[in-house]
N, C-alpha and C. Protein backbone atom coordinates (compact mmCIF):
# COMPACT_ATOMS: atom_id res chain seq x y z
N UNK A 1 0.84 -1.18 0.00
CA UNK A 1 0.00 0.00 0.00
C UNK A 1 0.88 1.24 0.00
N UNK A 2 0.35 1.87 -1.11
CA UNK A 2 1.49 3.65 -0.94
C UNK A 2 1.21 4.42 -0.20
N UNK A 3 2.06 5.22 0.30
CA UNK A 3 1.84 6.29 1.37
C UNK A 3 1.42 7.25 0.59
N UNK A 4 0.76 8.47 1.26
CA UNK A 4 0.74 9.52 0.53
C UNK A 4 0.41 10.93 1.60
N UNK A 5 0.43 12.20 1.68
CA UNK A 5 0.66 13.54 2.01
C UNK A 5 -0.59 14.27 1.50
N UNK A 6 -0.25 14.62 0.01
CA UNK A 6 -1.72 15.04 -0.78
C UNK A 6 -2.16 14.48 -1.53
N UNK A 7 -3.17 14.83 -1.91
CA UNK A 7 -4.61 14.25 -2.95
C UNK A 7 -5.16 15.33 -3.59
N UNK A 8 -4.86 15.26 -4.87
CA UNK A 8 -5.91 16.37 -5.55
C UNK A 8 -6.76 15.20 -6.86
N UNK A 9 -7.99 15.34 -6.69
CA UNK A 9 -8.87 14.65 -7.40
C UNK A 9 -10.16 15.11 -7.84
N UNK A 10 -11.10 14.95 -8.55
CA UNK A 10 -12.55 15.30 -8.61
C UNK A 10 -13.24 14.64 -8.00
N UNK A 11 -14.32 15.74 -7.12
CA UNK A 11 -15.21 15.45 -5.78
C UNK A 11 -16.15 15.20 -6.25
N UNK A 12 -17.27 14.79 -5.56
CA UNK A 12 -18.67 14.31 -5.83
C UNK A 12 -19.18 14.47 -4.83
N UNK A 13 -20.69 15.01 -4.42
CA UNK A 13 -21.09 14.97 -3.16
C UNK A 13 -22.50 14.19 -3.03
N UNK A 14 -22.62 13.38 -2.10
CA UNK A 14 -23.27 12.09 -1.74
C UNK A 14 -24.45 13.08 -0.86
N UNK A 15 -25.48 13.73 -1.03
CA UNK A 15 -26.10 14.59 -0.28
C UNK A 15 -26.92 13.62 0.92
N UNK A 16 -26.27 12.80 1.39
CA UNK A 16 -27.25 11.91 2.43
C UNK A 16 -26.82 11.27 3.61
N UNK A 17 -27.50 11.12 4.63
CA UNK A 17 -26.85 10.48 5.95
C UNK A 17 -27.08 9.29 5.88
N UNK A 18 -26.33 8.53 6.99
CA UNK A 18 -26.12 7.22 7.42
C UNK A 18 -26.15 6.63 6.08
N UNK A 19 -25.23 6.23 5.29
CA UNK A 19 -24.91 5.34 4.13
C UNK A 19 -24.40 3.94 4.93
N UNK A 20 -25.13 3.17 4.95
CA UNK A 20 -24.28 2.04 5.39
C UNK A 20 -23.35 1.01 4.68
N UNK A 21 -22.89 -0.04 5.04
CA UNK A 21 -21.95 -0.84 4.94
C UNK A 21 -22.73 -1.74 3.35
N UNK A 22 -24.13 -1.95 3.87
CA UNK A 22 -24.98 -3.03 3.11
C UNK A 22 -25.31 -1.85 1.93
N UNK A 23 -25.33 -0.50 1.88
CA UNK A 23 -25.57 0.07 0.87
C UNK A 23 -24.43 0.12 -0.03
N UNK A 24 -23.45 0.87 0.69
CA UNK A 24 -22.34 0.50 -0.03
C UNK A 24 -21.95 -1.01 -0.93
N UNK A 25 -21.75 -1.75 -0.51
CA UNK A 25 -21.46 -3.08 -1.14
C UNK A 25 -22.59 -4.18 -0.60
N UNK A 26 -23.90 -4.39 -1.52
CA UNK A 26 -24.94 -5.09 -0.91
C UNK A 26 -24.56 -6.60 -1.06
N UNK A 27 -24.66 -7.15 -0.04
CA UNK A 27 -24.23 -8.81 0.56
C UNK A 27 -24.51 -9.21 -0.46
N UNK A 28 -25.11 -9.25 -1.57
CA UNK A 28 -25.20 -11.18 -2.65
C UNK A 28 -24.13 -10.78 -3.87
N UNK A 29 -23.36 -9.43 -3.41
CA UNK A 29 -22.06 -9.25 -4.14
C UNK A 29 -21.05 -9.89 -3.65
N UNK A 30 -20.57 -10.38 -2.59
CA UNK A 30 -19.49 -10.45 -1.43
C UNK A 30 -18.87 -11.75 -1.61
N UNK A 31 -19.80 -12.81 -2.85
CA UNK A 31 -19.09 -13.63 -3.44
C UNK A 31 -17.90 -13.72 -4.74
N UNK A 32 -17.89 -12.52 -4.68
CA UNK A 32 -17.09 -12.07 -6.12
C UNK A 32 -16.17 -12.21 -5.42
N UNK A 33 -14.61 -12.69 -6.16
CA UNK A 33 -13.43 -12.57 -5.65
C UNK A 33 -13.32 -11.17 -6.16
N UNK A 34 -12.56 -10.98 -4.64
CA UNK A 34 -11.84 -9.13 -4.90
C UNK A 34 -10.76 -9.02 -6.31
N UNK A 35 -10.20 -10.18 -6.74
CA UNK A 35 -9.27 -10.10 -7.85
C UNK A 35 -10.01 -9.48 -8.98
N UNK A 36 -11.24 -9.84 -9.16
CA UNK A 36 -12.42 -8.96 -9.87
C UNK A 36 -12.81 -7.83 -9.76
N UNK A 37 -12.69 -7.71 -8.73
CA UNK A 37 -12.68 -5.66 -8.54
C UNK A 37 -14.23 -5.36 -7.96
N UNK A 38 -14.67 -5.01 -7.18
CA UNK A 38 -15.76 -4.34 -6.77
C UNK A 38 -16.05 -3.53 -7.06
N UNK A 39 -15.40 -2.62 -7.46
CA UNK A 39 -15.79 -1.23 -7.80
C UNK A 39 -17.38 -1.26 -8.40
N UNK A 40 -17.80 -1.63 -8.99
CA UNK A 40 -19.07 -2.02 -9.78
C UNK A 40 -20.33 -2.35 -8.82
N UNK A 41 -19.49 -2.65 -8.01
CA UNK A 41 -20.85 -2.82 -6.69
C UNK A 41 -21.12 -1.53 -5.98
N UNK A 42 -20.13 -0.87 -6.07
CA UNK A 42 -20.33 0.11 -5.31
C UNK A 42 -21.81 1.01 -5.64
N UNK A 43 -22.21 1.36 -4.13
CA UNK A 43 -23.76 1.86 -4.03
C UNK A 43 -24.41 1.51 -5.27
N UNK A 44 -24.37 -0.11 -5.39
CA UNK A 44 -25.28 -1.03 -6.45
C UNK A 44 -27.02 -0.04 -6.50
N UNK A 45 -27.65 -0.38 -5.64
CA UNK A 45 -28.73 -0.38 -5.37
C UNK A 45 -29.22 0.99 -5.53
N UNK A 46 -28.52 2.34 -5.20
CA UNK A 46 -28.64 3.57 -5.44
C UNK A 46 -28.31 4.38 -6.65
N UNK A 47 -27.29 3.10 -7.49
CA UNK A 47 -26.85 3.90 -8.99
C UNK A 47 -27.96 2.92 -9.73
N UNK A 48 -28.03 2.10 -9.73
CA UNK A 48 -28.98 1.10 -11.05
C UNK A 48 -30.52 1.32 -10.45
N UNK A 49 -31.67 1.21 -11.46
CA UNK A 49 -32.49 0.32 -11.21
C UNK A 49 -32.60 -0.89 -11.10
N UNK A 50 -34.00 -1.23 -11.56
CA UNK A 50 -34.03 -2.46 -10.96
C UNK A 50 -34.03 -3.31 -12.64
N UNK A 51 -33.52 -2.55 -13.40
CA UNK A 51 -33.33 -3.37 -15.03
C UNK A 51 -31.79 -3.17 -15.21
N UNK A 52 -31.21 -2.79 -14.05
CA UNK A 52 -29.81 -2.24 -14.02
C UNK A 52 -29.47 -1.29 -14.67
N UNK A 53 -30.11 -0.59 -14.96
CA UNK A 53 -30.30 1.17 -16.28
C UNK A 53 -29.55 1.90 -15.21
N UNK A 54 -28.48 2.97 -15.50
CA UNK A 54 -28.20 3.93 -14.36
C UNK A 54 -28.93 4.88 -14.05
N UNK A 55 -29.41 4.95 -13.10
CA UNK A 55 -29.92 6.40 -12.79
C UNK A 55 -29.60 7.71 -12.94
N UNK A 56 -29.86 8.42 -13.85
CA UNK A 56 -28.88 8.98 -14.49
C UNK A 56 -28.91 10.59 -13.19
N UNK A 57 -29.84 10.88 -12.54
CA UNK A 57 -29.62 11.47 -11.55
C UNK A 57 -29.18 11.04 -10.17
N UNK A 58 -28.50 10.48 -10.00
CA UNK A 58 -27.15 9.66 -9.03
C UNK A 58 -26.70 10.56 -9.11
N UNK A 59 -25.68 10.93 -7.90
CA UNK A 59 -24.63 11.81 -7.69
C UNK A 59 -23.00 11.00 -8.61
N UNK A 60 -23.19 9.61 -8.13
CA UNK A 60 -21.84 8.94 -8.97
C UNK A 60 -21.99 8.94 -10.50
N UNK A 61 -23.35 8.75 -10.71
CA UNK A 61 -23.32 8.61 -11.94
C UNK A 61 -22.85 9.94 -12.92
N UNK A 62 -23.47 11.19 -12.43
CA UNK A 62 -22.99 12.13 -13.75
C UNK A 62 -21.64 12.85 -13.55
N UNK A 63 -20.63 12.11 -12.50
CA UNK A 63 -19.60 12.61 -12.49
C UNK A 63 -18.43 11.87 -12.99
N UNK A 64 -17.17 12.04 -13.86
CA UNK A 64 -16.49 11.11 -14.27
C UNK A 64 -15.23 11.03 -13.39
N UNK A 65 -15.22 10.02 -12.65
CA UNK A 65 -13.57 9.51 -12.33
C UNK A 65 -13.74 10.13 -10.93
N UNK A 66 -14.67 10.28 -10.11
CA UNK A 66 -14.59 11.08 -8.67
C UNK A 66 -13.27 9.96 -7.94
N UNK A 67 -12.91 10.65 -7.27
CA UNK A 67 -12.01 9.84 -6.17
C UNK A 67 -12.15 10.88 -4.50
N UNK A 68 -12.95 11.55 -4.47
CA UNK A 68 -13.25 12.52 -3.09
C UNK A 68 -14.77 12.62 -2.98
N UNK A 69 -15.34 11.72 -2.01
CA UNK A 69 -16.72 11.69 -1.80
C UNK A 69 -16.90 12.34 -0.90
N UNK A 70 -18.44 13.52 -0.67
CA UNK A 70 -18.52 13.97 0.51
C UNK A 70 -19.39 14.24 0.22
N UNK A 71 -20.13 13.58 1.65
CA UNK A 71 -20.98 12.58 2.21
C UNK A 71 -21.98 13.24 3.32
N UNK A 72 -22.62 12.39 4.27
CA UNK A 72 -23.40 13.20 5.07
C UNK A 72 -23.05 11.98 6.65
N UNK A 73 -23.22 12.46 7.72
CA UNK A 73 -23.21 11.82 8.76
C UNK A 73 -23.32 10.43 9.03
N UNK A 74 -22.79 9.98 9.78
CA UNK A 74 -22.74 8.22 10.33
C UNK A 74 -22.31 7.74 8.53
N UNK A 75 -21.40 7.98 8.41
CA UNK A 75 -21.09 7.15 6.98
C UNK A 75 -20.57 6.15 7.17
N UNK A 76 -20.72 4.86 6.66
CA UNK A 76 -20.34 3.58 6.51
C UNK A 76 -20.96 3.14 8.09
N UNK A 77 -21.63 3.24 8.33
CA UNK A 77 -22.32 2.39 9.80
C UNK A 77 -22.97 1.22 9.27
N UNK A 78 -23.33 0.44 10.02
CA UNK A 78 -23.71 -1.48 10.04
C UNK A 78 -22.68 -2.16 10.09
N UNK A 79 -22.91 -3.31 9.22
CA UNK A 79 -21.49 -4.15 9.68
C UNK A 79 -20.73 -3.65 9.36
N UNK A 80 -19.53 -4.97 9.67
CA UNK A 80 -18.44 -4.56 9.60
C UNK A 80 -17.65 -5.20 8.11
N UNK A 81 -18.35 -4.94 7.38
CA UNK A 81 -17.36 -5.35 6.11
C UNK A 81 -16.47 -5.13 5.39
N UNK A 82 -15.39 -5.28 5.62
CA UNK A 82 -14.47 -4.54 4.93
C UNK A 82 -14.62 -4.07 3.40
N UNK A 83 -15.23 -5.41 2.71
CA UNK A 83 -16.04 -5.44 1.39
C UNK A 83 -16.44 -3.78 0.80
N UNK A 84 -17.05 -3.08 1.83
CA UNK A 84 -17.81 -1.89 1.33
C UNK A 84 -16.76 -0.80 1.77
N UNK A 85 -15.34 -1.25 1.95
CA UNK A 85 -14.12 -0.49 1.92
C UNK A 85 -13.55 -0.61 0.62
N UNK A 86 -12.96 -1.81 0.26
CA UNK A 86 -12.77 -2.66 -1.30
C UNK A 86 -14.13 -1.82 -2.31
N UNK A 87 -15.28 -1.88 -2.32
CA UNK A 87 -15.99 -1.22 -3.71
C UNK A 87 -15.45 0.49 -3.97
N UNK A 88 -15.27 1.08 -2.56
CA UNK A 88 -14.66 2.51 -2.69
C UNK A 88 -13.64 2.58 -3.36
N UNK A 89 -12.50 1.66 -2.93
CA UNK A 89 -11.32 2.21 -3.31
C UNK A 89 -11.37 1.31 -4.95
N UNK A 90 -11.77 0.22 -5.18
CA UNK A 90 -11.82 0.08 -6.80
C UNK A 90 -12.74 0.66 -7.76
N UNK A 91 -13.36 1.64 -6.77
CA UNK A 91 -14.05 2.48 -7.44
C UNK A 91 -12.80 3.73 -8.32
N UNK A 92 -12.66 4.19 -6.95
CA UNK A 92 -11.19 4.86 -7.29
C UNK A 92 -11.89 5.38 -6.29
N UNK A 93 -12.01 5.93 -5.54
CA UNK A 93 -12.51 6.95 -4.53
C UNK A 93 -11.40 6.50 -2.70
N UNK A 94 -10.30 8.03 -2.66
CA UNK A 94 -9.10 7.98 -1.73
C UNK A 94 -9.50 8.41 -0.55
N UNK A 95 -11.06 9.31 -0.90
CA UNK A 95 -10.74 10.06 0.48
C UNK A 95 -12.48 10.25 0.44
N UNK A 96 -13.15 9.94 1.55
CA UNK A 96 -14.55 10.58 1.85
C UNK A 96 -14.33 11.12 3.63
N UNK A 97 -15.13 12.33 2.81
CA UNK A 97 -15.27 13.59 3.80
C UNK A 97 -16.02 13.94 4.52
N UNK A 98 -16.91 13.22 5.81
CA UNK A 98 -18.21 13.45 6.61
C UNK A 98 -18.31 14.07 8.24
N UNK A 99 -19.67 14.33 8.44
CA UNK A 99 -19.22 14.87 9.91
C UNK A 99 -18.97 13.35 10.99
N UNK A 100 -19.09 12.05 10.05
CA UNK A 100 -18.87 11.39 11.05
C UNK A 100 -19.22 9.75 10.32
N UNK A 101 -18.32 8.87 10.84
CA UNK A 101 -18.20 7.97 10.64
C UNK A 101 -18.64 6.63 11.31
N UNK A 102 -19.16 5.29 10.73
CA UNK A 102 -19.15 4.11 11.43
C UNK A 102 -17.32 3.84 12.20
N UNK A 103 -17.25 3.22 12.86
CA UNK A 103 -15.90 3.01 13.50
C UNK A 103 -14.82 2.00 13.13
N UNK A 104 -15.86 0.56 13.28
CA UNK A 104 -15.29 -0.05 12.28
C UNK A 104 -14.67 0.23 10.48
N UNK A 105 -15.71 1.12 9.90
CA UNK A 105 -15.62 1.27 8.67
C UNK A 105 -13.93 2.06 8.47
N UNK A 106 -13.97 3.38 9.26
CA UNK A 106 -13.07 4.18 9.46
C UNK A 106 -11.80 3.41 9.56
N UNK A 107 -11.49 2.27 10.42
CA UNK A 107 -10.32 1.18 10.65
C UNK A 107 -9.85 0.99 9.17
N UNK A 108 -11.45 0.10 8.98
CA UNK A 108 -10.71 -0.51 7.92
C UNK A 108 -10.36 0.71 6.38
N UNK A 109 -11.07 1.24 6.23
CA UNK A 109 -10.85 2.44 5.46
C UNK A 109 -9.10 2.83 5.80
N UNK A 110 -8.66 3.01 6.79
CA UNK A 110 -7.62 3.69 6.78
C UNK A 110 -6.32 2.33 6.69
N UNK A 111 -7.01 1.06 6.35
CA UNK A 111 -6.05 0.17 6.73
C UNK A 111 -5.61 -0.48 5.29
N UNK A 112 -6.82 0.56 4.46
CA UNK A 112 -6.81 -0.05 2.84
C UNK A 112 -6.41 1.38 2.46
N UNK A 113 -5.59 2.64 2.63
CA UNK A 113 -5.29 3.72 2.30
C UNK A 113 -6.01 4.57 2.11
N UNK A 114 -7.66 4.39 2.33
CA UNK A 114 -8.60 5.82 2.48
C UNK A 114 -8.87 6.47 3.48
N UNK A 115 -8.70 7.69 3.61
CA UNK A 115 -8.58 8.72 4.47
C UNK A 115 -10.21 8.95 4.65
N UNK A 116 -10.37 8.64 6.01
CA UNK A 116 -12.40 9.27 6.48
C UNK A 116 -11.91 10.60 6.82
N UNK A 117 -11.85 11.26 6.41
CA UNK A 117 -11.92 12.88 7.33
C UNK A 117 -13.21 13.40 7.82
N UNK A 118 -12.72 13.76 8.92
CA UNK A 118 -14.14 14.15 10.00
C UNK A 118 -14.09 15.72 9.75
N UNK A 119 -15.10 16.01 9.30
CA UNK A 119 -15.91 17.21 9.22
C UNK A 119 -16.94 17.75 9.57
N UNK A 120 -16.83 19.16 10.58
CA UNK A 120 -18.16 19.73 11.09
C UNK A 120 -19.27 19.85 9.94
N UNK A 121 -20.34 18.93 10.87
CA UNK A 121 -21.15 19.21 9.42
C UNK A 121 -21.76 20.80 8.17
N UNK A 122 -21.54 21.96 8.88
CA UNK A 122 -21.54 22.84 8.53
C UNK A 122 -20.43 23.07 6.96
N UNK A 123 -19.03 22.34 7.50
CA UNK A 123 -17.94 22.35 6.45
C UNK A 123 -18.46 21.28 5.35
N UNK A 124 -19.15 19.82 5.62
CA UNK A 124 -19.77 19.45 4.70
C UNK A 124 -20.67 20.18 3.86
N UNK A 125 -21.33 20.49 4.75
CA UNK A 125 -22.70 21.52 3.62
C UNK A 125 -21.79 22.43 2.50
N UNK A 126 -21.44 22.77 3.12
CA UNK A 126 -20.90 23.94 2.29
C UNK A 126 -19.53 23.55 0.96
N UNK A 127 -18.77 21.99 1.64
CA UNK A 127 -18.19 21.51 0.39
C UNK A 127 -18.95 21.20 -0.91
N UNK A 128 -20.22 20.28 0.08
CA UNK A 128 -21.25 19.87 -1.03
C UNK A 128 -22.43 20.82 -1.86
N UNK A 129 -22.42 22.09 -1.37
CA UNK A 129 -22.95 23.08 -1.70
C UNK A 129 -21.79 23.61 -3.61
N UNK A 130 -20.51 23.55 -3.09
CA UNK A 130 -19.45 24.10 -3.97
C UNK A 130 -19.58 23.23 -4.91
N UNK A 131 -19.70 21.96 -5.19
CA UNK A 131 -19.57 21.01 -5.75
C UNK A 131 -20.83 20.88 -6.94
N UNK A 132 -21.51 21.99 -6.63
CA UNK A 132 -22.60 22.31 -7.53
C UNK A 132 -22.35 22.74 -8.93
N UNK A 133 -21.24 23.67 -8.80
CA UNK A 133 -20.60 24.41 -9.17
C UNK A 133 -19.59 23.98 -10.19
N UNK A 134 -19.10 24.76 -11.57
CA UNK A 134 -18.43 24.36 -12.22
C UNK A 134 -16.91 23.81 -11.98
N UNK A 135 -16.12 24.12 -10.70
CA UNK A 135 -15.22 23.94 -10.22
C UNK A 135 -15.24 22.45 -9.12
N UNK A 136 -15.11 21.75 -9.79
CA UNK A 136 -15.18 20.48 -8.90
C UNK A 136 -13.77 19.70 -8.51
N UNK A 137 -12.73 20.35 -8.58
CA UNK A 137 -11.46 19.58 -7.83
C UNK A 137 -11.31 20.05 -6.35
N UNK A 138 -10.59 18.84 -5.66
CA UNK A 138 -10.78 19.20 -4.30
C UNK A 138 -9.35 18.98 -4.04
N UNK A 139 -8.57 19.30 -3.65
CA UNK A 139 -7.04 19.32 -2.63
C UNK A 139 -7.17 18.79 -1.43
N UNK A 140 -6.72 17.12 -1.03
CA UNK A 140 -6.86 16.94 0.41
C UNK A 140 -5.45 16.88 1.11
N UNK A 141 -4.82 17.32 1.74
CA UNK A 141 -3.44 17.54 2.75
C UNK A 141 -3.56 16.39 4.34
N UNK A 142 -2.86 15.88 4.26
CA UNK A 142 -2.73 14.97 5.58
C UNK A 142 -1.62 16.00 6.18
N UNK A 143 -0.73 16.58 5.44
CA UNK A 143 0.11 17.24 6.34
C UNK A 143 -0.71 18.40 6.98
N UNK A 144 -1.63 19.28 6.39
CA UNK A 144 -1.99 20.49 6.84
C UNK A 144 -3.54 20.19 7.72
N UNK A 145 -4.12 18.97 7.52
CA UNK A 145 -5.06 18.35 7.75
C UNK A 145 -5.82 19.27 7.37
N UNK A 146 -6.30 19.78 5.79
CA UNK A 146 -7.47 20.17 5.53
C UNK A 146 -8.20 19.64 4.27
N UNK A 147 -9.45 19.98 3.65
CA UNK A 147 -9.49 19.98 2.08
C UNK A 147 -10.32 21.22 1.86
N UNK A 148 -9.53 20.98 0.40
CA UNK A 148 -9.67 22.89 0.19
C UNK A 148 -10.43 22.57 -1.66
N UNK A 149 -11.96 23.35 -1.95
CA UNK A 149 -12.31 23.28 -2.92
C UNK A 149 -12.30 24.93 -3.63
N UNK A 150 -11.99 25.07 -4.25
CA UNK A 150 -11.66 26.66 -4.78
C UNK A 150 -11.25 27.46 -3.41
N UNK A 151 -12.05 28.44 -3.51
CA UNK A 151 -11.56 29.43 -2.67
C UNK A 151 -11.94 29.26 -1.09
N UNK A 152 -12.47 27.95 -0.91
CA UNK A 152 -12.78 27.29 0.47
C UNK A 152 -11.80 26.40 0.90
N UNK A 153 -11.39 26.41 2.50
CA UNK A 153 -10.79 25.46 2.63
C UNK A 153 -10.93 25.17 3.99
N UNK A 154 -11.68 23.95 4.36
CA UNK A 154 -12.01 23.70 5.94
C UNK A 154 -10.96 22.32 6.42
N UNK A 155 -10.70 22.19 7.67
CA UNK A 155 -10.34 21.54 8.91
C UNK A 155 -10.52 20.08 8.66
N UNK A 156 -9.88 19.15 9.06
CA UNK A 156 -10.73 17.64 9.32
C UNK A 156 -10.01 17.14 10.08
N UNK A 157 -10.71 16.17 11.09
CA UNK A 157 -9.65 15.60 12.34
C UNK A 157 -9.45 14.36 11.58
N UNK A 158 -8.63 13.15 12.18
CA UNK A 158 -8.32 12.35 11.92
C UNK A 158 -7.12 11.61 12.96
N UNK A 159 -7.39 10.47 13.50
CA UNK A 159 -6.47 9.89 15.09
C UNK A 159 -5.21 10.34 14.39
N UNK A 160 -3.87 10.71 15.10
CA UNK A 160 -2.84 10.74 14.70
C UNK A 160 -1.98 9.52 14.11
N UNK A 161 -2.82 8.10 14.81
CA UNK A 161 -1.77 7.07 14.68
C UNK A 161 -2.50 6.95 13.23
N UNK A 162 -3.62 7.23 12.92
CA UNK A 162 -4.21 6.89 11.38
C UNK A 162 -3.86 7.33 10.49
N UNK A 163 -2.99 8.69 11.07
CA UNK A 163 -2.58 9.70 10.05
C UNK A 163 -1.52 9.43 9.94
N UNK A 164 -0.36 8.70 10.60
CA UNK A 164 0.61 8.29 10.18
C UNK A 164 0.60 7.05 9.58
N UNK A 165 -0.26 6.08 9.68
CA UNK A 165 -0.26 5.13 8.53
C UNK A 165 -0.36 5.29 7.47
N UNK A 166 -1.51 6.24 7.14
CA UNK A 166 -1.79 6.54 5.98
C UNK A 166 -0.53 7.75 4.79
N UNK A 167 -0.08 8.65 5.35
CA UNK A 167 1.47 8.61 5.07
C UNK A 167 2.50 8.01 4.43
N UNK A 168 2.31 7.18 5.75
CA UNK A 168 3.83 5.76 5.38
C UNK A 168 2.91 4.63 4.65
N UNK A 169 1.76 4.98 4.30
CA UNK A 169 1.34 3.56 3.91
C UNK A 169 1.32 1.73 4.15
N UNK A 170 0.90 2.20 5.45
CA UNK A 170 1.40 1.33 6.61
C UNK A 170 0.32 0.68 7.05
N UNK A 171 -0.09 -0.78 7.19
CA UNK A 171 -1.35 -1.42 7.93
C UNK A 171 -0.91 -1.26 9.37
N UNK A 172 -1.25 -2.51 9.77
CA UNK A 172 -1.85 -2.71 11.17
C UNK A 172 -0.08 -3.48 11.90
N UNK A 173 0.47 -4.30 10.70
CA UNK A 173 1.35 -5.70 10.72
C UNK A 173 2.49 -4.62 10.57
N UNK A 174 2.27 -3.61 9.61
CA UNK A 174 4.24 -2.90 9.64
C UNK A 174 3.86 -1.47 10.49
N UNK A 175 2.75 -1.37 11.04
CA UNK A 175 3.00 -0.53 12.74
C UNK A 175 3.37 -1.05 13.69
N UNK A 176 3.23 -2.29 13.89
CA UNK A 176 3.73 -3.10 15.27
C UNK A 176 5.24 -3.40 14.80
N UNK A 177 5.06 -3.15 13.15
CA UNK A 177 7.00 -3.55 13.52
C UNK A 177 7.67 -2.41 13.22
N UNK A 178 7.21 -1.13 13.52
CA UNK A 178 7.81 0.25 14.08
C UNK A 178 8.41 -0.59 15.09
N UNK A 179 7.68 -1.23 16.07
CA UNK A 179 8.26 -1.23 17.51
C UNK A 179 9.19 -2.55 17.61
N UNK A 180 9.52 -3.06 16.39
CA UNK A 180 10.60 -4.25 16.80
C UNK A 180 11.30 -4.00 17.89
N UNK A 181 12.36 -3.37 17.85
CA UNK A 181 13.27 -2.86 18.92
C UNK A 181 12.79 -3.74 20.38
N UNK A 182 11.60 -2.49 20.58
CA UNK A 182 11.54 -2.65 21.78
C UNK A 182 10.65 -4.09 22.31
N UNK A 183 9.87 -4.38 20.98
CA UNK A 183 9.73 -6.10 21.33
C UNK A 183 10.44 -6.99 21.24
N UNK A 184 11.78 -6.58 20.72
CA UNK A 184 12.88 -7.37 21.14
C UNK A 184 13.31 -7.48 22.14
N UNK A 185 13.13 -6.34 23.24
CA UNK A 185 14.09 -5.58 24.03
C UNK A 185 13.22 -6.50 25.46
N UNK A 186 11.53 -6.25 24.94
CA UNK A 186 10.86 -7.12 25.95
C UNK A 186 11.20 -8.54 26.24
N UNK A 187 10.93 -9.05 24.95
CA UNK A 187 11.20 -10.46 24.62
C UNK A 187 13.07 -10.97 25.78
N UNK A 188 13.63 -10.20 25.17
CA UNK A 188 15.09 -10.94 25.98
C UNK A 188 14.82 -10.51 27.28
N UNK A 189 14.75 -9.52 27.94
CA UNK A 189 14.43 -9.27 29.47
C UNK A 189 13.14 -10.17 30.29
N UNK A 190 12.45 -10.62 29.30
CA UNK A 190 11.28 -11.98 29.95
C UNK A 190 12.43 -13.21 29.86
N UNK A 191 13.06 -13.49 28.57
CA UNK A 191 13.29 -14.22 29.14
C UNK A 191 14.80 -14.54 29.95
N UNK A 192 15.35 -14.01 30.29
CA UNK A 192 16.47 -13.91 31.44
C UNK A 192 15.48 -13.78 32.67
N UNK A 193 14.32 -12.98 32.80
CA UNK A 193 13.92 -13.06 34.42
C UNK A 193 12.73 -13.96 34.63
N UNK A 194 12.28 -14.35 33.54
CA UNK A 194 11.42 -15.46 33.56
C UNK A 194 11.51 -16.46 32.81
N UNK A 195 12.45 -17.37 32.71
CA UNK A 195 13.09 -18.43 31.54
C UNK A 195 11.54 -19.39 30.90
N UNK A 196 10.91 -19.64 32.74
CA UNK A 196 10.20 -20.73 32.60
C UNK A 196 8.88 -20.06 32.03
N UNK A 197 8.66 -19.28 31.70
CA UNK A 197 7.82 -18.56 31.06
C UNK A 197 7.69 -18.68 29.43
N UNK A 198 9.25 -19.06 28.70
CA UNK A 198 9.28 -19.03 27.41
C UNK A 198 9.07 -20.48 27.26
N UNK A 199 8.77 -20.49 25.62
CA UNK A 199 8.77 -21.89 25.23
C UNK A 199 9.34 -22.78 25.08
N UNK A 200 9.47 -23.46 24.82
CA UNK A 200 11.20 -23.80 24.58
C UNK A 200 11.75 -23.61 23.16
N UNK A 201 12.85 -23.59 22.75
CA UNK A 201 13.43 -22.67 21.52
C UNK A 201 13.00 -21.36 21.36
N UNK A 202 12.11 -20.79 21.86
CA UNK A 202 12.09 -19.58 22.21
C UNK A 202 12.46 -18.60 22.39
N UNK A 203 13.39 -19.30 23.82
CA UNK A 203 14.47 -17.77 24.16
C UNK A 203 15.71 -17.72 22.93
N UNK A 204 16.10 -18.95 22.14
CA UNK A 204 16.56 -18.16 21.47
C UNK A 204 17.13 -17.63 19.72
N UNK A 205 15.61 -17.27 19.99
CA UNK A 205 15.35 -16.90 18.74
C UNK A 205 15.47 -14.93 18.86
């Protein structure tokens, strides 16, 4: 996974709350191998009818190539599927922008390189207000922590340790081995003061 700093892409704005997990990527997709790409599932049920025709007034639909969604409150809440992380990003979409997120979703989002940025919902309105507008690129900064659409540019929080993964392009498996060192450092001091504690071949490895 690549690290990255900034993002400049074309936005799209999702004018609606609580999008869940099952909207995003609806369960009788979830048999597709990911080698196939999801992207196509993504918000199945909200871009197609029911003859699979696109809706041609969809927010995804009349925009080409969005990769900056912004969204409306509790985004990605229900389960926990990572699945409806996978349709975003083979969608192409790096970064969605809401006043607030499912928790799980947010994990895994940041563990597959998309940035949730938390936004007062006021700064939503008003991204998705701009987005009306003939000027639709958005600038997102992990260093300055903002995104900025023309002559607007608001705030977004984001945990620090998330913000440095996403950076270094880093999961869950090469943050814990930031700390080799010092789980080395644990590892030999257990076992010199507690031998019978290790396994055997253990101590010395």
């Amino acid at each position: 996974m690549s690290g990255w700093t900034t993002h400049t892409g074309t936005g799209v704005a999702l004018d609606r709350d609580n999008i869940d997990t099952d909207q995003l990527i609806p369960a009788r997709f979830m048999s597709t191998p990911r080698s196939e790409g999801y992207g196509r599932f993504l918000l199945h049920d909200l871009r197609y009818d029911a003859e699979g025709r696109e809706r041609p007034e969809f927010a995804l639909n009349r925009v080409t190539g969005p990769s900056v969604l912004i969204a409306g409150r509790n985004f990605g809440s229900g389960s926990s599927r990572e699945a409806a992380v996978y349709a975003l990003v083979d969608f192409g979409i790096r970064v969605v922008v809401a006043p607030s997120f499912g928790d799980i979703f947010a994990s895994n989002a940041v563990n597959n390189g998309l940035l949730p940025a938390r936004v007062d919902a006021a700064a939503a309105a008003g991204l998705a207000a701009r987005l009306a507008g003939a000027d639709a690129t958005v600038q997102v900064s992990l260093e300055d922590l903002t995104v900025s659409l023309g002559d607007l540019t608001v705030p977004f929080e984001i945990d620090a340790v998330w913000r440095e993964k996403l950076i270094n392009g880093w999961d869950d498996i090469d943050l814990t081995r930031t700390h080799a060192g010092a789980i080395a450092a644990h590892r030999a001091a257990r076992a010199r003061h507690q031998p019978w504690a290790i396994p055997r071949g253990e101590a010395a490895r």
